[in-house]
PDB file of N, CA and C in Angstrom:
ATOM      1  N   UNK A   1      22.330  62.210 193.173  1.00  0.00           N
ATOM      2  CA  UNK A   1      23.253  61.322 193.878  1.00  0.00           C
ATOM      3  C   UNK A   1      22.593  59.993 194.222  1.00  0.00           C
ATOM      4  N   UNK A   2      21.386  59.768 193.518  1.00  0.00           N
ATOM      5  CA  UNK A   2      20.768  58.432 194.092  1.00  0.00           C
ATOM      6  C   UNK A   2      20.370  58.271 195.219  1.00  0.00           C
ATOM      7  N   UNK A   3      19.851  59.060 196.182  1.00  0.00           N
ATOM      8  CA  UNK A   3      20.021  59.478 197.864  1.00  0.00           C
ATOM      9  C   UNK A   3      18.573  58.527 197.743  1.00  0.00           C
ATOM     10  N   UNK A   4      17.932  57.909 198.735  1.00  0.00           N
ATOM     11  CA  UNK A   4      16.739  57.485 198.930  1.00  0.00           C
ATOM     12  C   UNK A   4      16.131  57.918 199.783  1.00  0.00           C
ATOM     13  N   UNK A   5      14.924  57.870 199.812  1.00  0.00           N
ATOM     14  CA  UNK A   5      13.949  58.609 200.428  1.00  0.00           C
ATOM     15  C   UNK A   5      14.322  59.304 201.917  1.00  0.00           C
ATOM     16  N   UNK A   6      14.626  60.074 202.221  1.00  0.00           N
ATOM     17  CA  UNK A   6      14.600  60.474 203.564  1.00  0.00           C
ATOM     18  C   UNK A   6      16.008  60.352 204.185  1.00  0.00           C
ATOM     19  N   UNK A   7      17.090  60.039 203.139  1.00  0.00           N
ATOM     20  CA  UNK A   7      18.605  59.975 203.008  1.00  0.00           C
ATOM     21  C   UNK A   7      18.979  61.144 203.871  1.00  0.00           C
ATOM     22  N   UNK A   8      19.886  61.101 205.067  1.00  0.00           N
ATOM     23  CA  UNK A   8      20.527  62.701 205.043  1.00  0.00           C
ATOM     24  C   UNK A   8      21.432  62.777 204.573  1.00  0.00           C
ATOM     25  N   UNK A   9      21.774  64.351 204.301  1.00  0.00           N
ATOM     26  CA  UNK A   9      23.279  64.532 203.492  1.00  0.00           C
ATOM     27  C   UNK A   9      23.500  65.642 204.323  1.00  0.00           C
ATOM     28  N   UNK A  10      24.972  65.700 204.177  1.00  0.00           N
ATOM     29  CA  UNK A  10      25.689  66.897 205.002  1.00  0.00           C
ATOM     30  C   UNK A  10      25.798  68.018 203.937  1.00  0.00           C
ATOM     31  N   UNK A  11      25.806  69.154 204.149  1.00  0.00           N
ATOM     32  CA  UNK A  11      26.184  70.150 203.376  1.00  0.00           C
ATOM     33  C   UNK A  11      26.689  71.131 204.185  1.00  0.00           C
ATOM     34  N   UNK A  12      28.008  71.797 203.579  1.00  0.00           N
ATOM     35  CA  UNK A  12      28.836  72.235 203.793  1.00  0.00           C
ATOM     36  C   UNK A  12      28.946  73.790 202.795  1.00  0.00           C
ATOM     37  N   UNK A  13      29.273  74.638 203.763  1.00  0.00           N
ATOM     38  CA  UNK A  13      28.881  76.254 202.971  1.00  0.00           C
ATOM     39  C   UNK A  13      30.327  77.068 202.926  1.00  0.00           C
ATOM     40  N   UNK A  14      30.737  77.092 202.255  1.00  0.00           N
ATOM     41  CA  UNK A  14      32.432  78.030 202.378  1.00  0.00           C
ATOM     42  C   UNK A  14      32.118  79.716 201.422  1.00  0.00           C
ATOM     43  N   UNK A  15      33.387  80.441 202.289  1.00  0.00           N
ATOM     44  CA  UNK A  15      33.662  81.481 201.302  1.00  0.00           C
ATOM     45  C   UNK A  15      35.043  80.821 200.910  1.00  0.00           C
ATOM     46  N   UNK A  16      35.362  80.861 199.826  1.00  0.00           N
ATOM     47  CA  UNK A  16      37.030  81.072 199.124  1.00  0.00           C
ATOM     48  C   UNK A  16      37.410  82.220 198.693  1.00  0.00           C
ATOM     49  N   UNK A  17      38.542  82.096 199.598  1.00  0.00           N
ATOM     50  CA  UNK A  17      39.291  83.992 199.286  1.00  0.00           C
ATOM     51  C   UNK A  17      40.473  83.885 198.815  1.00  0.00           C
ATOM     52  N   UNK A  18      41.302  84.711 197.750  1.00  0.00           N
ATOM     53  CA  UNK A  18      42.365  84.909 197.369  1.00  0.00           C
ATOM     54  C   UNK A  18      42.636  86.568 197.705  1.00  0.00           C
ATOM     55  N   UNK A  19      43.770  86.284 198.514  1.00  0.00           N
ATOM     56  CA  UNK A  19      44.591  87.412 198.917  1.00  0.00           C
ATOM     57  C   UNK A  19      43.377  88.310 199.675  1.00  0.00           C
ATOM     58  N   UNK A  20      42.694  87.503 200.456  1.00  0.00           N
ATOM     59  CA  UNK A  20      41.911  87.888 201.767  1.00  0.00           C
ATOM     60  C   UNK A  20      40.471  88.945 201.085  1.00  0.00           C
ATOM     61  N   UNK A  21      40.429  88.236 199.868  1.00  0.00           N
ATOM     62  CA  UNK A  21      39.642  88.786 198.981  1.00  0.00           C
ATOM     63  C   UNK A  21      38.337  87.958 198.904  1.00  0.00           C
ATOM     64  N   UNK A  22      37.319  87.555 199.138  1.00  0.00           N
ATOM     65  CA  UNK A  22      36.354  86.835 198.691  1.00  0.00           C
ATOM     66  C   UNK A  22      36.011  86.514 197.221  1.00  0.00           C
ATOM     67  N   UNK A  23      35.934  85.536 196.686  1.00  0.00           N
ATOM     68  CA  UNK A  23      35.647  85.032 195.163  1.00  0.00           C
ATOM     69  C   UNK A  23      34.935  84.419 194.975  1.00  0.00           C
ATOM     70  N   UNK A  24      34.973  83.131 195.739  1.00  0.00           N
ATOM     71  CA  UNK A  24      33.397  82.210 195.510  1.00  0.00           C
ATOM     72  C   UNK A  24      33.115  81.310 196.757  1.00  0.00           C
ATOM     73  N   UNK A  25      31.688  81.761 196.376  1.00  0.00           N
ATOM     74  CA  UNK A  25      30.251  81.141 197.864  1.00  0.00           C
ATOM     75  C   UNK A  25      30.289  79.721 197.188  1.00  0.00           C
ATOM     76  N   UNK A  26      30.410  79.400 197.886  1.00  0.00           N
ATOM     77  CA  UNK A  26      30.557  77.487 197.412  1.00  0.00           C
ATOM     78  C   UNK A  26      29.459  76.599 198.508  1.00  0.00           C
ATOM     79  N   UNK A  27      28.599  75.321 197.740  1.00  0.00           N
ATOM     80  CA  UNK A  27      28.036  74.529 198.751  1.00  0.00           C
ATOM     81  C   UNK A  27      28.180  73.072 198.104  1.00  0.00           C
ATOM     82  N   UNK A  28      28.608  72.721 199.020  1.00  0.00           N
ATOM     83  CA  UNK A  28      28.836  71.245 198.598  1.00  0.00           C
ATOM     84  C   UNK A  28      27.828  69.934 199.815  1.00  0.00           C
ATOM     85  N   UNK A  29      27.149  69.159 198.681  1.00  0.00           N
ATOM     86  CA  UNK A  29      26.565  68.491 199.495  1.00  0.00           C
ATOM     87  C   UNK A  29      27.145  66.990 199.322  1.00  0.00           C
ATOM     88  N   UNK A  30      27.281  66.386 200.796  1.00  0.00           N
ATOM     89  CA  UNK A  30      27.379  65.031 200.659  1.00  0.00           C
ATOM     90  C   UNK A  30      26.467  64.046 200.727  1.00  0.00           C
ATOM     91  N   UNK A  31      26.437  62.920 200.833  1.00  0.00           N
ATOM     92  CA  UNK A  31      25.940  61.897 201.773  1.00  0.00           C
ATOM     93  C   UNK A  31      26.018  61.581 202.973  1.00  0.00           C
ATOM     94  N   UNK A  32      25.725  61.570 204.113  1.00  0.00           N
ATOM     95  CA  UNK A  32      25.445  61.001 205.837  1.00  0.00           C
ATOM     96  C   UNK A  32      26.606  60.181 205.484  1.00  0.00           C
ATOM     97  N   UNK A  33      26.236  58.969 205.262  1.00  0.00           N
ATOM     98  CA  UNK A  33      26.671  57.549 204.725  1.00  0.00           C
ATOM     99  C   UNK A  33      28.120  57.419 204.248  1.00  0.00           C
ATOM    100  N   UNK A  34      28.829  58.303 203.716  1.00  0.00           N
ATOM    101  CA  UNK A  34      29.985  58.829 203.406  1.00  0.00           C
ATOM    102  C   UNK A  34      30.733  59.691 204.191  1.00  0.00           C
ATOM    103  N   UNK A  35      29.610  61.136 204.346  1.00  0.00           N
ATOM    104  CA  UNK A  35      30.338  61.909 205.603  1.00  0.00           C
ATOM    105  C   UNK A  35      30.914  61.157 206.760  1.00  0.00           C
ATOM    106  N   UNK A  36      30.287  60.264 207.016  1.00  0.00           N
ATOM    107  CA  UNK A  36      30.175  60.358 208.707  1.00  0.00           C
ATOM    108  C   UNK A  36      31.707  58.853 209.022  1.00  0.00           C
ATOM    109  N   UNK A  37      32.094  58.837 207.770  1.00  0.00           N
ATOM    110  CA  UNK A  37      33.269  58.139 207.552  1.00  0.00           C
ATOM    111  C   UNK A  37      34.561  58.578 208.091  1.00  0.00           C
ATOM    112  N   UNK A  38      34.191  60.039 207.646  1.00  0.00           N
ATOM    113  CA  UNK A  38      35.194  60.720 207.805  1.00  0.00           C
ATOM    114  C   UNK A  38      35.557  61.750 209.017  1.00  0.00           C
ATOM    115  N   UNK A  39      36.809  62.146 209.533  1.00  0.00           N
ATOM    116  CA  UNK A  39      36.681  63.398 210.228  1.00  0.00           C
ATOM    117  C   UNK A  39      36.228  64.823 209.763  1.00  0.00           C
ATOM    118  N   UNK A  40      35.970  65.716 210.983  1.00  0.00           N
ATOM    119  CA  UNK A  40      35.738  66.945 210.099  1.00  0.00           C
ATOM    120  C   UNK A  40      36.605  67.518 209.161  1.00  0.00           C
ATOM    121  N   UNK A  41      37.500  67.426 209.672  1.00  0.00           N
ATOM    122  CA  UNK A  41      39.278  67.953 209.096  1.00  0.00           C
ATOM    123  C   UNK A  41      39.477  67.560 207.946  1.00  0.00           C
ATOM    124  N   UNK A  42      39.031  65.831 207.653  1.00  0.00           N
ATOM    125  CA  UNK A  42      38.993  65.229 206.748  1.00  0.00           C
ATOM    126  C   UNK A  42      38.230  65.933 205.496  1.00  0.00           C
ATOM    127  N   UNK A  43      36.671  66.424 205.514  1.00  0.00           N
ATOM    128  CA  UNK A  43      35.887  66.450 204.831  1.00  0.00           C
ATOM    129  C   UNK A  43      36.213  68.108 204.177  1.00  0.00           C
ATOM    130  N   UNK A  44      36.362  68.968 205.171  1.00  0.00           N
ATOM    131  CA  UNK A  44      36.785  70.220 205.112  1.00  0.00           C
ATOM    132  C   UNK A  44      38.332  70.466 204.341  1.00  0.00           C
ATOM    133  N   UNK A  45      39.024  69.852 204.724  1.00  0.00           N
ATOM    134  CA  UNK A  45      40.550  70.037 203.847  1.00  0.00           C
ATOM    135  C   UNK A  45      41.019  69.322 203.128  1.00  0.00           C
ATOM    136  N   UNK A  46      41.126  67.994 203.020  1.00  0.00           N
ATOM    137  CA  UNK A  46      40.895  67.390 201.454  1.00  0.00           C
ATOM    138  C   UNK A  46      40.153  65.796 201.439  1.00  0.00           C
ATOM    139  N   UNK A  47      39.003  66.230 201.282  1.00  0.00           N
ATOM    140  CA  UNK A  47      38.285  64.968 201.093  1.00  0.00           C
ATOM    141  C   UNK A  47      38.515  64.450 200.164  1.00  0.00           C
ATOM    142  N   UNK A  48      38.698  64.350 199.112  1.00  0.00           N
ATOM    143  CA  UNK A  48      39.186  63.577 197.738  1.00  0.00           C
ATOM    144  C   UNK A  48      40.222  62.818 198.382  1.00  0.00           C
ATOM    145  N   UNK A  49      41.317  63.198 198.935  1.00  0.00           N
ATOM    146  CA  UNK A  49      42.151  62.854 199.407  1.00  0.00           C
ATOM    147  C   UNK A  49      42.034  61.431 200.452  1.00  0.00           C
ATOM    148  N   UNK A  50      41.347  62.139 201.313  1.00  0.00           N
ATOM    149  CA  UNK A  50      40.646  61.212 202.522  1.00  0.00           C
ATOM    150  C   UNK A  50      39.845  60.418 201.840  1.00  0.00           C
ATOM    151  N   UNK A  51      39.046  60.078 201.190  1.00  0.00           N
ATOM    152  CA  UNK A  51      38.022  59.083 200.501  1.00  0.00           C
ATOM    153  C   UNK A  51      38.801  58.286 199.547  1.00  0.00           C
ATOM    154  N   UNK A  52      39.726  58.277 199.415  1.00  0.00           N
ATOM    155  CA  UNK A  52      40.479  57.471 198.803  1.00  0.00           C
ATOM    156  C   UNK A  52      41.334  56.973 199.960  1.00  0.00           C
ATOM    157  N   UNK A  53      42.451  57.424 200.938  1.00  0.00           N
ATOM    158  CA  UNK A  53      43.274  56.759 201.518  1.00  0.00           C
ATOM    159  C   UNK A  53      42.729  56.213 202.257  1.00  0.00           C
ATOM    160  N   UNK A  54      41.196  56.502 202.939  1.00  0.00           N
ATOM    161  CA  UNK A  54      40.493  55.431 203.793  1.00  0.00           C
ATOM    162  C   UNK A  54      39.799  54.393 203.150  1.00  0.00           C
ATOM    163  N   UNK A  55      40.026  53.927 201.905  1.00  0.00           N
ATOM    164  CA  UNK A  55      39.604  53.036 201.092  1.00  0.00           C
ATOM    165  C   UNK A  55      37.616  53.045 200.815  1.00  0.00           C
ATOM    166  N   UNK A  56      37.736  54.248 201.279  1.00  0.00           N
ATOM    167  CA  UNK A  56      35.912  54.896 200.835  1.00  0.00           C
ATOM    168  C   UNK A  56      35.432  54.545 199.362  1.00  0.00           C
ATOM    169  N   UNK A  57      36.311  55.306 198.727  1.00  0.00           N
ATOM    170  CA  UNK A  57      35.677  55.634 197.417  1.00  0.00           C
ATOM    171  C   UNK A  57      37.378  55.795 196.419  1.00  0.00           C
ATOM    172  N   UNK A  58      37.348  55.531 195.319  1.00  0.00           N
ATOM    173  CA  UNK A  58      38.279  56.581 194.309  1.00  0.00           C
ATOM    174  C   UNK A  58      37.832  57.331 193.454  1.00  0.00           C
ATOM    175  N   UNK A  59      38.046  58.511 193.674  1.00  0.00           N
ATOM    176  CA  UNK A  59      37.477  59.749 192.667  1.00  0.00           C
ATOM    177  C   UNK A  59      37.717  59.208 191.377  1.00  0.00           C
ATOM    178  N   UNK A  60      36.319  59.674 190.472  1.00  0.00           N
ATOM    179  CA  UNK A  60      37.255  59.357 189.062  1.00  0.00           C
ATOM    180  C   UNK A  60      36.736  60.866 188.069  1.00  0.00           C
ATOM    181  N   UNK A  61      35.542  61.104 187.882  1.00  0.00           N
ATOM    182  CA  UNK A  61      35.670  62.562 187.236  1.00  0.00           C
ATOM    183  C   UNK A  61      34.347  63.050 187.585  1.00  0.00           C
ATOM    184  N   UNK A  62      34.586  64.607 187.194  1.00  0.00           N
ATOM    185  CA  UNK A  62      33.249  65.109 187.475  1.00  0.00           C
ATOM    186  C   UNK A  62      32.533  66.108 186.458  1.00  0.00           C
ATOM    187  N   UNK A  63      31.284  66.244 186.649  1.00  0.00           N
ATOM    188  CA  UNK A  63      30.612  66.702 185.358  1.00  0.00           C
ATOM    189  C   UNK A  63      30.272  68.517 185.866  1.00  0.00           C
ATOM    190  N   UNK A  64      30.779  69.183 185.207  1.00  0.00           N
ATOM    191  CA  UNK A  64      30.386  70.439 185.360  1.00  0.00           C
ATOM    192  C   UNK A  64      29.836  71.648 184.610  1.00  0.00           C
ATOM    193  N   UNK A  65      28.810  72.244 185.267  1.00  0.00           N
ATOM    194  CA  UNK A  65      28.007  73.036 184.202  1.00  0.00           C
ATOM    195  C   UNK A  65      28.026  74.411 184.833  1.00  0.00           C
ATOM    196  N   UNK A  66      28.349  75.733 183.631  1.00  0.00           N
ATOM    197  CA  UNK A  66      28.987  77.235 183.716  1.00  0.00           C
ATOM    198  C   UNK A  66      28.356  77.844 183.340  1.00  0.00           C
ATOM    199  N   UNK A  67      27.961  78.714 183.984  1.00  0.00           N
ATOM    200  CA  UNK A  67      26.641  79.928 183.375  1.00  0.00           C
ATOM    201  C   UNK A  67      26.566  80.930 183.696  1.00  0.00           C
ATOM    202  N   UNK A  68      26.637  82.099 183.230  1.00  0.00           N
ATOM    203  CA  UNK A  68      26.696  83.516 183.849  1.00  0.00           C
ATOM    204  C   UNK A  68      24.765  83.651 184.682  1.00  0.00           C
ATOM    205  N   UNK A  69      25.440  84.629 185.390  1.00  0.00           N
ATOM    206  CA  UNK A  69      24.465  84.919 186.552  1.00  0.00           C
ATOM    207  C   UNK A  69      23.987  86.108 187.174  1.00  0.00           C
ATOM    208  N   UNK A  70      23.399  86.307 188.217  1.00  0.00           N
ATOM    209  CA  UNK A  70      23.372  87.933 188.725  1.00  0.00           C
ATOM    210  C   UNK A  70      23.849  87.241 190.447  1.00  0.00           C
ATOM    211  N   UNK A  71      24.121  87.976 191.405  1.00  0.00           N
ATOM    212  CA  UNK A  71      24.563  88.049 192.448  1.00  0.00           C
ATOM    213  C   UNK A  71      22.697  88.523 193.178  1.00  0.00           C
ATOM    214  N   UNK A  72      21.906  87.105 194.002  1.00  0.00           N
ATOM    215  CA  UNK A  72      21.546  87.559 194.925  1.00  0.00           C
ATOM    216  C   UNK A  72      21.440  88.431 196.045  1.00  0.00           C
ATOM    217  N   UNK A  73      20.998  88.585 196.730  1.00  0.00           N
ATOM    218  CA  UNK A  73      21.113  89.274 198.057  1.00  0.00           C
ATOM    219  C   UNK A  73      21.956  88.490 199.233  1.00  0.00           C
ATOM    220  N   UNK A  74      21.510  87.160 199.167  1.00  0.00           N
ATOM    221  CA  UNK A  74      22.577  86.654 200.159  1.00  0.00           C
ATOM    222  C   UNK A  74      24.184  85.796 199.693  1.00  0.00           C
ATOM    223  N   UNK A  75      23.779  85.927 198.119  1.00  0.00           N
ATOM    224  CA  UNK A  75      25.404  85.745 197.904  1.00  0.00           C
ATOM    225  C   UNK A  75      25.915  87.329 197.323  1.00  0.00           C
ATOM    226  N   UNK A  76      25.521  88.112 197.511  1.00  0.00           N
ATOM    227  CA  UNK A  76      26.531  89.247 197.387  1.00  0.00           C
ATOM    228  C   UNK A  76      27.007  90.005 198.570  1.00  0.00           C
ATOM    229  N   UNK A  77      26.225  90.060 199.752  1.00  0.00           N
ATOM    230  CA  UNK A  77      26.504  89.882 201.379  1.00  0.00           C
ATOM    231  C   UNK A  77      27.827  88.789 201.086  1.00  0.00           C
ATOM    232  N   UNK A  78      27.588  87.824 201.804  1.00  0.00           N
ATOM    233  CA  UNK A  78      28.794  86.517 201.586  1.00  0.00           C
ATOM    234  C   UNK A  78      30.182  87.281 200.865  1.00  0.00           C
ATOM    235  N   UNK A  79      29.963  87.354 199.377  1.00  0.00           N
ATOM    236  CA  UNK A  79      31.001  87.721 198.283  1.00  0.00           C
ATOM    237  C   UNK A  79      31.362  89.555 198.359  1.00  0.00           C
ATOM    238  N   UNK A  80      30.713  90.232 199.330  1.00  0.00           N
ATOM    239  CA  UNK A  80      30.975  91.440 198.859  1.00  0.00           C
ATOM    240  C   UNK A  80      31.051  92.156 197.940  1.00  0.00           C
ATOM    241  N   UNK A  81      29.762  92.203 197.045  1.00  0.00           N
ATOM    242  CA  UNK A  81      29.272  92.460 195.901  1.00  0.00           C
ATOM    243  C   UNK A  81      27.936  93.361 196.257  1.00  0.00           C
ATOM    244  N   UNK A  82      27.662  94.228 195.401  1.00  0.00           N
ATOM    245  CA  UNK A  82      26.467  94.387 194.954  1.00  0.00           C
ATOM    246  C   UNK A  82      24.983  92.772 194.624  1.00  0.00           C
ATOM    247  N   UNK A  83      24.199  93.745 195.121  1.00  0.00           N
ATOM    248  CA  UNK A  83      22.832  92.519 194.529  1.00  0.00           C
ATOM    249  C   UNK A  83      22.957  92.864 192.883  1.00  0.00           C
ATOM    250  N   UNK A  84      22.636  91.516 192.230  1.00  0.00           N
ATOM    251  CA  UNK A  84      22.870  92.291 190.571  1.00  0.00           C
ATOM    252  C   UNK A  84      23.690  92.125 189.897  1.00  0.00           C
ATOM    253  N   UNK A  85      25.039  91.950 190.735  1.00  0.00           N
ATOM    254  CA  UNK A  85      26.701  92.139 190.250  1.00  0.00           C
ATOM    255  C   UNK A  85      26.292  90.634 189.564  1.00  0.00           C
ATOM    256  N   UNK A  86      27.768  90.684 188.214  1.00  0.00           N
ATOM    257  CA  UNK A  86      27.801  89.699 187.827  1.00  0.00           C
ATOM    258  C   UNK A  86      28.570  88.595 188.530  1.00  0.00           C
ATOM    259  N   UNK A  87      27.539  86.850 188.190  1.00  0.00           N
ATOM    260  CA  UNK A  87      28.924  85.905 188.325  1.00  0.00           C
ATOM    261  C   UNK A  87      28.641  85.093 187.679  1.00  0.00           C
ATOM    262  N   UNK A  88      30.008  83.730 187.778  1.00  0.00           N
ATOM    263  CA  UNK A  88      29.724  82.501 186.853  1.00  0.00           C
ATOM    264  C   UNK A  88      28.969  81.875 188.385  1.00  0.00           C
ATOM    265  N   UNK A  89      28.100  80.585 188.151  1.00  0.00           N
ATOM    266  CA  UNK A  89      27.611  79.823 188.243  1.00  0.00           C
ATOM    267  C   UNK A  89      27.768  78.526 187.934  1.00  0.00           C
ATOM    268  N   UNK A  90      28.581  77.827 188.985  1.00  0.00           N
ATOM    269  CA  UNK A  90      29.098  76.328 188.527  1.00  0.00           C
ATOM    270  C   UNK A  90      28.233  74.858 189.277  1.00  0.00           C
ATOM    271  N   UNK A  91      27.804  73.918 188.772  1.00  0.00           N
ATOM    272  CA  UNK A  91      27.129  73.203 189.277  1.00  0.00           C
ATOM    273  C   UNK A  91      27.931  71.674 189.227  1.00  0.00           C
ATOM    274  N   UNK A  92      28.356  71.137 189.649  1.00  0.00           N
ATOM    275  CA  UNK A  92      29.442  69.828 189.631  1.00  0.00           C
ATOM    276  C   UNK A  92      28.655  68.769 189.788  1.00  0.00           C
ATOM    277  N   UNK A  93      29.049  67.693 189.381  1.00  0.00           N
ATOM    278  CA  UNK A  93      28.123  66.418 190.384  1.00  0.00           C
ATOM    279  C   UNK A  93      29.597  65.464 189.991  1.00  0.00           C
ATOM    280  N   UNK A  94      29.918  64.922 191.268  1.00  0.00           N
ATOM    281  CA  UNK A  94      31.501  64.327 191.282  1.00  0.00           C
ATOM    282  C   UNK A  94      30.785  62.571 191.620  1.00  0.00           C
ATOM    283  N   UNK A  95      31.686  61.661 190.353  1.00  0.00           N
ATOM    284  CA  UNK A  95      31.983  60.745 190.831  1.00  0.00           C
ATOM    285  C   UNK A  95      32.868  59.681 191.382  1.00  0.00           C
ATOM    286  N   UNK A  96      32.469  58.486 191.587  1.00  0.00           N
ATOM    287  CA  UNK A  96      33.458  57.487 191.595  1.00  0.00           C
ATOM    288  C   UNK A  96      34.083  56.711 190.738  1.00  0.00           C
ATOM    289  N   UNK A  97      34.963  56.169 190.582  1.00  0.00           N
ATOM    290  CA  UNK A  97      35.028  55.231 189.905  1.00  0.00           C
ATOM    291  C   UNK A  97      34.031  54.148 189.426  1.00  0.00           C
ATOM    292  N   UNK A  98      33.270  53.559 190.575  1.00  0.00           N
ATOM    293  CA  UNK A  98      31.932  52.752 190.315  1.00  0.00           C
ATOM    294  C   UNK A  98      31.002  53.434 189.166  1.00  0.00           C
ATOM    295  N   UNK A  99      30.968  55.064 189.209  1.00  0.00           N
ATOM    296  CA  UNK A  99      30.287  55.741 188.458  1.00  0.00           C
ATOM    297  C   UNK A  99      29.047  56.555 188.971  1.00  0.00           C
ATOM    298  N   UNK A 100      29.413  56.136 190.813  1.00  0.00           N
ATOM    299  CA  UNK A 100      28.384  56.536 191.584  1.00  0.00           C
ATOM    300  C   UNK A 100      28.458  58.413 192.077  1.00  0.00           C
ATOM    301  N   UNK A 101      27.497  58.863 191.433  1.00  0.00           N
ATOM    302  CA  UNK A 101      27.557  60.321 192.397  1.00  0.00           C
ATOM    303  C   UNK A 101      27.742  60.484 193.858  1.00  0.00           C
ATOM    304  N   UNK A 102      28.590  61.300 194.276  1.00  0.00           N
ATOM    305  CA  UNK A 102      28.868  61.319 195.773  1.00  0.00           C
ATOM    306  C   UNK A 102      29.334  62.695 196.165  1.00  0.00           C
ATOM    307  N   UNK A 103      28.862  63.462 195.205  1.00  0.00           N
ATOM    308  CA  UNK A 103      28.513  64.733 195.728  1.00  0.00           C
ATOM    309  C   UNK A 103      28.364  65.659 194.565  1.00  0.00           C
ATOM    310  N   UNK A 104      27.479  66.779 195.098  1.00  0.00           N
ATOM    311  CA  UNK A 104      27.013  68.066 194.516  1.00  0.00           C
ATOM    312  C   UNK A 104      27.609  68.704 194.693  1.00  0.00           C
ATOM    313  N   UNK A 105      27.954  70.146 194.023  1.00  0.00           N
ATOM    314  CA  UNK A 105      28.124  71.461 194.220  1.00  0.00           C
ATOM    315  C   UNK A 105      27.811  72.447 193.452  1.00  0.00           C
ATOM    316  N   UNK A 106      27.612  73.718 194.842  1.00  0.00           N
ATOM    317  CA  UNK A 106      27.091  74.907 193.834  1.00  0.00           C
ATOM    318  C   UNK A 106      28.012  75.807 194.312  1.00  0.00           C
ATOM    319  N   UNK A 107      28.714  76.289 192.879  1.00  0.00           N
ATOM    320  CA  UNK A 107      29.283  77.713 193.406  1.00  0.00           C
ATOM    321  C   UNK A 107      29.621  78.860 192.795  1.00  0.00           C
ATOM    322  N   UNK A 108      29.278  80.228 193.261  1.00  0.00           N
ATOM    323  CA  UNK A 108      28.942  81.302 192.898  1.00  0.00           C
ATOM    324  C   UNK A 108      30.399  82.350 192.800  1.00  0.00           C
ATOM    325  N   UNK A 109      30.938  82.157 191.626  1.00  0.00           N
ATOM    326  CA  UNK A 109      32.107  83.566 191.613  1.00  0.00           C
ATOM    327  C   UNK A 109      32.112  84.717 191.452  1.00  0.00           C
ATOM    328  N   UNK A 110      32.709  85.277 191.755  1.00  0.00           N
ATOM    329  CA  UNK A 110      32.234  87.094 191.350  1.00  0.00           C
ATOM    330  C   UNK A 110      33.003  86.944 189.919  1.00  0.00           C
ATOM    331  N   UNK A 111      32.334  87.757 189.559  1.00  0.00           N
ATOM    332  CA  UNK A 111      32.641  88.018 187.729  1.00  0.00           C
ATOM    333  C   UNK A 111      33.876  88.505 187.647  1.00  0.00           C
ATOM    334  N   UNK A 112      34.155  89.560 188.365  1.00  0.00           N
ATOM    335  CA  UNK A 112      35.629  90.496 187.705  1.00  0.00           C
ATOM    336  C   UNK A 112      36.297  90.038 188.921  1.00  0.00           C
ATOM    337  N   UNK A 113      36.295  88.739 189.810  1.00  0.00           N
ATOM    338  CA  UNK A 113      37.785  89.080 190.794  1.00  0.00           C
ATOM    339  C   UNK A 113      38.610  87.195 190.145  1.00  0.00           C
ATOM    340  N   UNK A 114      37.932  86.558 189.057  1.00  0.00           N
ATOM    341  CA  UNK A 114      38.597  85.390 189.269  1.00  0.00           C
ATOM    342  C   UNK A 114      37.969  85.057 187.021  1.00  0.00           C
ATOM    343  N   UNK A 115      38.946  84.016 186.941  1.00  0.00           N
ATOM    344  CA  UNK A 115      39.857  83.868 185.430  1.00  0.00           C
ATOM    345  C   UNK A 115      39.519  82.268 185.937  1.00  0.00           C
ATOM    346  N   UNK A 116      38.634  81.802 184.455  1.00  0.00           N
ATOM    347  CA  UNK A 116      38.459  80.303 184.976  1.00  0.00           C
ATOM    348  C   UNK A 116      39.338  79.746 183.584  1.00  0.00           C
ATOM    349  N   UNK A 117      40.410  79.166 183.586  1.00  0.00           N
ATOM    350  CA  UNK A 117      40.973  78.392 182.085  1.00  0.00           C
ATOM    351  C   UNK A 117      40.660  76.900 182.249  1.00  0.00           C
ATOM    352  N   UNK A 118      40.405  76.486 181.312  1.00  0.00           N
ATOM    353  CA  UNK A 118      40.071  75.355 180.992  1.00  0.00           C
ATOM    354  C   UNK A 118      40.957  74.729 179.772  1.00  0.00           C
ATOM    355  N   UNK A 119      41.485  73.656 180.007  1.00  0.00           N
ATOM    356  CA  UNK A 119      42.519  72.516 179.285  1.00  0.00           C
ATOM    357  C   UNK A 119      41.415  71.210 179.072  1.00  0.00           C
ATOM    358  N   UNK A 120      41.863  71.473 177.574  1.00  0.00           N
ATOM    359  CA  UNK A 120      41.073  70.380 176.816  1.00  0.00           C
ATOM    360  C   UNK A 120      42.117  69.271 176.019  1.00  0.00           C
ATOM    361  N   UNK A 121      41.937  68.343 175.514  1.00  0.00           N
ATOM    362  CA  UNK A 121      42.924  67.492 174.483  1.00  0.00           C
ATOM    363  C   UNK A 121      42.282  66.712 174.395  1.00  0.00           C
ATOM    364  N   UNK A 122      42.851  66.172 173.087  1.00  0.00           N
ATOM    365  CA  UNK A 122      42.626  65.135 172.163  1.00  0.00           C
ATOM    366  C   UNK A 122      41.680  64.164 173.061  1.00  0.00           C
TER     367      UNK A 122
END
């Protein structure tokens, strides 16, 4: 993200559940400098959203990388899994329009509770 020396960033740790189910340990890191723009509410429920209508930033795309995995000890606690169990492994780095990174993420799905499709074209 270009952070400079001694930069803080906020990071932010979620479970996402479907149908009160746990699926994926997610961490997303920001920038100070960006966070602190925003409310919590803001950053937590739709920051894309918020970083654009407060004239922050405009999202423009993000780069993401998929890899099968094993389930740690403290993300299978979290996910309710076995240590071992399988998952995908997604790593994002989101930008701006400028082309500037403005955030990371890591996040961990359980293998058999979630279906990732992907749409491609021309």
């Amino acid at each position: 993200m270009q952070l400079q020396a001694g930069e803080k960033v906020l990071v932010l740790e979620r479970v996402r559940y479907a149908d009160q189910v746990p699926i994926c340990y997610e961490q997303a890191s920001i920038p100070n400098r960006i966070a602190d723009q925003l409310s919590k509410e803001n950053i937590t429920s739709h920051l894309y959203q918020s970083l654009e209508e407060e004239g922050i930033l405009q999202v423009a795309y993000a780069d993401q990388t998929i890899s099968a995995s094993w389930a740690n000890e403290a993300v299978a606690d979290m996910l309710e899994i076995n240590r071992g169990d399988a998952i995908l492994s997604l790593r994002q780095v989101t930008y701006s329009q400028e082309g500037q990174a403005f955030e990371y993420v890591r996040s961990k799905y359980v293998g058999d509770r979630y279906e990732m499709v992907i749409r491609s074209s021309k």
